[in-house]
N, C-alpha and C. Protein backbone atom coordinates (compact mmCIF):
# COMPACT_ATOMS: atom_id res chain seq x y z
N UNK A 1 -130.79 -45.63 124.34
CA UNK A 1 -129.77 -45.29 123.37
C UNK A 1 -128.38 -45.69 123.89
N UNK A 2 -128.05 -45.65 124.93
CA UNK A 2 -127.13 -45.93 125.72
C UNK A 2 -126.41 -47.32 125.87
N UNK A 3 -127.55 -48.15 125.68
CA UNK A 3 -127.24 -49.55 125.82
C UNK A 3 -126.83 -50.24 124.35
N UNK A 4 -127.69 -49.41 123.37
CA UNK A 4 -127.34 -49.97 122.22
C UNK A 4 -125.57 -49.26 121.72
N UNK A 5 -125.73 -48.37 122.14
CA UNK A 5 -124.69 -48.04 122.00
C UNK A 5 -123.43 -49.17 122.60
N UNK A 6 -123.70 -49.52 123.97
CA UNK A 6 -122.87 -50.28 124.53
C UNK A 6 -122.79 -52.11 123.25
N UNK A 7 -124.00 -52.02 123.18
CA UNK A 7 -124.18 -53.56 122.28
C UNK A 7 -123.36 -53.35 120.95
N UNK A 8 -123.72 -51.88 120.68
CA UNK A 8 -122.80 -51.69 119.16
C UNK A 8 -121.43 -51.79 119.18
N UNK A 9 -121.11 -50.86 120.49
CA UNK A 9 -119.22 -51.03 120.65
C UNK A 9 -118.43 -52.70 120.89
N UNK A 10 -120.02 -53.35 121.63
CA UNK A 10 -118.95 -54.82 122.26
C UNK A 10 -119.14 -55.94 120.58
N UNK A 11 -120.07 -55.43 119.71
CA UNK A 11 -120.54 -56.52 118.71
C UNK A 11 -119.11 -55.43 117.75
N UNK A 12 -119.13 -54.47 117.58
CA UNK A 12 -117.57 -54.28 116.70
C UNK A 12 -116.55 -54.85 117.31
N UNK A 13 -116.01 -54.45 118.30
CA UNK A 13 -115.20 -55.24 119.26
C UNK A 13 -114.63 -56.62 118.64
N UNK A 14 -115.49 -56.96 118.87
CA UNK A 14 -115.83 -58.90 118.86
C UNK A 14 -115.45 -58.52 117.13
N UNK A 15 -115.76 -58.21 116.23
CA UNK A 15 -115.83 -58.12 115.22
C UNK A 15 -114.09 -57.81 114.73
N UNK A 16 -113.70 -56.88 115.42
CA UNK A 16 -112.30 -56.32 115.53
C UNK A 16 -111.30 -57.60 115.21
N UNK A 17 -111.68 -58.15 116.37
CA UNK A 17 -110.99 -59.42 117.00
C UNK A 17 -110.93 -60.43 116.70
N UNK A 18 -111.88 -60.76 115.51
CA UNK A 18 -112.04 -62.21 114.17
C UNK A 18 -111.11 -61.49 113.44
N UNK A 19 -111.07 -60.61 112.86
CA UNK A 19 -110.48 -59.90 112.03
C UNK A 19 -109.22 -59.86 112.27
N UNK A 20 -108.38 -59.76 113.32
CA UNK A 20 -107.24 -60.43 113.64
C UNK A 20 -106.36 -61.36 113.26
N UNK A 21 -107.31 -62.44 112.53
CA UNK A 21 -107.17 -63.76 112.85
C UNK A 21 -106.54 -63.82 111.45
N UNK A 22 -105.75 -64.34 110.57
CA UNK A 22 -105.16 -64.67 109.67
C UNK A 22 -105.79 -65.15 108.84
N UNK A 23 -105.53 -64.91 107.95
CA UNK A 23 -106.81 -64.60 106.33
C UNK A 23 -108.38 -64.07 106.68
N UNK A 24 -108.46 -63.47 107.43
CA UNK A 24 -109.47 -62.74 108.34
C UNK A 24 -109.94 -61.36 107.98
N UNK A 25 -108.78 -60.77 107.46
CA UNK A 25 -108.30 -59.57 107.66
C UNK A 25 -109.24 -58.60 106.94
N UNK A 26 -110.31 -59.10 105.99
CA UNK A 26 -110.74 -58.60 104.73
C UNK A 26 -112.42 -58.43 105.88
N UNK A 27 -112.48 -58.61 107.04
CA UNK A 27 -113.19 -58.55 107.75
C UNK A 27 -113.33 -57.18 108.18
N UNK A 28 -112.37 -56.37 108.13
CA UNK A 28 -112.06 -55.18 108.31
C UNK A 28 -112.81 -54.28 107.17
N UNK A 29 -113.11 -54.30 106.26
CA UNK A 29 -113.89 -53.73 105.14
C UNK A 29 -115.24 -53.88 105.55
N UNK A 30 -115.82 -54.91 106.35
CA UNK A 30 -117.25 -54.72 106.81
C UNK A 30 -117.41 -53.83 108.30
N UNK A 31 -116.40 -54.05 109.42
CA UNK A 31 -116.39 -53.85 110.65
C UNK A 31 -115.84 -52.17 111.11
N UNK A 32 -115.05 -51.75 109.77
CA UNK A 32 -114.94 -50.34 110.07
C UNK A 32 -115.90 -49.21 109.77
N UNK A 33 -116.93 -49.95 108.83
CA UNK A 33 -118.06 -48.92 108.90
C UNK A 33 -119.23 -48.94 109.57
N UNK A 34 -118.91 -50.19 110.21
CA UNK A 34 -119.91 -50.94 111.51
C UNK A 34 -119.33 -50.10 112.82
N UNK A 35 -118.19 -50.22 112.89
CA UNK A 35 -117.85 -49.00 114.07
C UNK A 35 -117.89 -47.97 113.91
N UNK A 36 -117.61 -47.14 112.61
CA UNK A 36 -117.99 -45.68 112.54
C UNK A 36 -119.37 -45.38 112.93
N UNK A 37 -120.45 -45.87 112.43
CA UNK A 37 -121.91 -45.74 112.62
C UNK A 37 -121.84 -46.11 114.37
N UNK A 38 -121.14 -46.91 115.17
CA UNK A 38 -121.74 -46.98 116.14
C UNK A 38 -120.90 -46.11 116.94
N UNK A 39 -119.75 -45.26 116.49
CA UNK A 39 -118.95 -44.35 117.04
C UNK A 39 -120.36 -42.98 116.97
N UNK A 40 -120.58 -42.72 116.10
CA UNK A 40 -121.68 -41.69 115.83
C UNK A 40 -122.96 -41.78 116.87
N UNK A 41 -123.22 -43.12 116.95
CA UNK A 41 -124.82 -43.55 117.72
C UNK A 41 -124.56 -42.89 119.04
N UNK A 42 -122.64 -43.72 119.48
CA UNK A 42 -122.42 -43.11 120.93
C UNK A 42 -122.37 -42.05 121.17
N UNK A 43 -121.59 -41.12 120.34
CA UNK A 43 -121.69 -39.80 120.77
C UNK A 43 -123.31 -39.01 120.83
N UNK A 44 -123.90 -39.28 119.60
CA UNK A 44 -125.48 -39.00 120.33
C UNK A 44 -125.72 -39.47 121.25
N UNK A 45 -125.69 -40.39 121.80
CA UNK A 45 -126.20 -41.22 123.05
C UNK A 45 -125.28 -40.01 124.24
N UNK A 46 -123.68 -39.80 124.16
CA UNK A 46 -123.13 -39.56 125.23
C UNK A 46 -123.75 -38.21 125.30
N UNK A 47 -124.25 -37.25 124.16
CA UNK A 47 -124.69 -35.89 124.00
C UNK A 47 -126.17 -35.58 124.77
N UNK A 48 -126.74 -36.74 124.55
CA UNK A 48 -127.84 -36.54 124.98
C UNK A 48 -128.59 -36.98 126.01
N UNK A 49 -127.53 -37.46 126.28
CA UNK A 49 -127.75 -38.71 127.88
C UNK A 49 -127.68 -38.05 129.44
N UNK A 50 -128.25 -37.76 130.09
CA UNK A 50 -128.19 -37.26 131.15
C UNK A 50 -126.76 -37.73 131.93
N UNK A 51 -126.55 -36.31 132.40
CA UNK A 51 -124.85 -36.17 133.24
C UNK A 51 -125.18 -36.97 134.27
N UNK A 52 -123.97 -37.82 134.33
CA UNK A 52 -123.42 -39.04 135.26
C UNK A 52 -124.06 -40.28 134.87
N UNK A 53 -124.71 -40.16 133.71
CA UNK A 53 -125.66 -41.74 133.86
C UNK A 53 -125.21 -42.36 132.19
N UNK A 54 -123.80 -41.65 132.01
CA UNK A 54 -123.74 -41.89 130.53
C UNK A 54 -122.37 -43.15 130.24
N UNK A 55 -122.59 -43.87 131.54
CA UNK A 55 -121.28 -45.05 130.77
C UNK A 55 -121.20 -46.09 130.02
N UNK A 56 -122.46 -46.77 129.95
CA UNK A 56 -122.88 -46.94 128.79
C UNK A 56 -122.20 -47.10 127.36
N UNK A 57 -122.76 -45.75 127.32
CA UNK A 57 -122.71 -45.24 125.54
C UNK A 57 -121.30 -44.42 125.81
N UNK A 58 -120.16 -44.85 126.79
CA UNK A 58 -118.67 -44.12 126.58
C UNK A 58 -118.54 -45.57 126.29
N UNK A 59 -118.04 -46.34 126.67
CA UNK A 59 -117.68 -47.88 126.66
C UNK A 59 -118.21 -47.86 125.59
N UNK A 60 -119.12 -47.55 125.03
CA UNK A 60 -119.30 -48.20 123.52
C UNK A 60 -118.79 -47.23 122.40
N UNK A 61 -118.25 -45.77 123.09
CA UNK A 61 -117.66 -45.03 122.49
C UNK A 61 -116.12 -45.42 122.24
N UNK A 62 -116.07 -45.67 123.18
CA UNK A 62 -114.30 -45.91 123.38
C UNK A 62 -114.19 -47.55 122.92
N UNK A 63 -114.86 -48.57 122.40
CA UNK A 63 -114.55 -49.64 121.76
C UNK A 63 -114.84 -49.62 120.27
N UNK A 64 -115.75 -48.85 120.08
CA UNK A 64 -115.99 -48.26 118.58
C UNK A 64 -114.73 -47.83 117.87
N UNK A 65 -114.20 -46.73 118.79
CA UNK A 65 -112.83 -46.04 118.34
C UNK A 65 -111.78 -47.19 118.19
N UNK A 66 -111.79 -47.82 119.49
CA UNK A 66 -110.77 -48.72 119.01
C UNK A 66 -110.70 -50.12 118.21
N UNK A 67 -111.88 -50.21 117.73
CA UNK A 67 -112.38 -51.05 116.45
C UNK A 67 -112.06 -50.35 115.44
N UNK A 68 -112.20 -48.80 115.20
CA UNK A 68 -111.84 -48.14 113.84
C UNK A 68 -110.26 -48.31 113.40
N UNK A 69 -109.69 -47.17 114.87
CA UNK A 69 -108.57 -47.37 114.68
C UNK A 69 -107.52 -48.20 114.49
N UNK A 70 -107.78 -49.43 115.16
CA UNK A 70 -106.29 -50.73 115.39
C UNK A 70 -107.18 -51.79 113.76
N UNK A 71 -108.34 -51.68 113.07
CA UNK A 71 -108.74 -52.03 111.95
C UNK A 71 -108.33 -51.29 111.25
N UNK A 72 -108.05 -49.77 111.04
CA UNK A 72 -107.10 -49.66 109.92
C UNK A 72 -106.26 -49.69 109.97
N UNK A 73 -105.28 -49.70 111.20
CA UNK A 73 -103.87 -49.97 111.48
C UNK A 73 -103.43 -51.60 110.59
N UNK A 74 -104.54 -52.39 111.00
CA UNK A 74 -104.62 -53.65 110.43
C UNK A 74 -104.54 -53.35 109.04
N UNK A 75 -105.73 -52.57 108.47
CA UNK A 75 -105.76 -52.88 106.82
C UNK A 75 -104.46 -52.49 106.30
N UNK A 76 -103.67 -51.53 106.77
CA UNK A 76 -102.66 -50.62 106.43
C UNK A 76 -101.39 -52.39 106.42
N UNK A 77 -101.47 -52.63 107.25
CA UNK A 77 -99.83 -53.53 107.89
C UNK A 77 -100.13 -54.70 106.88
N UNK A 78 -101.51 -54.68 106.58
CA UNK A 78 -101.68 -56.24 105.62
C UNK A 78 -101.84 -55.93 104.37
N UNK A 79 -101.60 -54.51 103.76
CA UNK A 79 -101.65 -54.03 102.34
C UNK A 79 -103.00 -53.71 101.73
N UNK A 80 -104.57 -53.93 102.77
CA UNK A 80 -105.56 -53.97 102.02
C UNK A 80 -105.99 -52.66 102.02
N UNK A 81 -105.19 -51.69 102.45
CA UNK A 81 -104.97 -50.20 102.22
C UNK A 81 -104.14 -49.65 101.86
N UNK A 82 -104.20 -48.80 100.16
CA UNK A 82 -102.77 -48.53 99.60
C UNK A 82 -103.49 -47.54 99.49
């Protein structure tokens, strides 16, 4: 669970980061509910993962988040959120 978790945070990530890219931006409507779901996977993963062996599924926690967050920061600055 751990690893996918890690595969989910680095494939939003990557996803984040096209989305960047100028006329791109509408990329963000697929990739923020691609990171929410893998924000969720991690925290099961970090919940249920045996103590000290859970970095993994944080790294994929903490790139999830910041796929959600700096993607709607994005949708917001480019108007595709009113």
């Amino acid at each position: 669970m751990q690893i996918l978790s890690l595969i989910w945070g680095i494939l939003a990530f990557i996803g984040f980061f096209i989305a960047l890219l100028p006329c791109v931006g509408a990329l963000n409507w697929l990739n923020i509910p691609f990171a929410a779901i893998g924000l969720v996977v991690s925290i099961i993963a970090v919940v249920k993962g045996k103590p000290g062996s859970n970095g993994g599924a944080i790294v994929g926690l903490i790139l999830c988040g910041i796929a959600v967050f700096f993607g709607l920061i994005r949708l917001i600055i480019g108007g595709g959120l009113v």
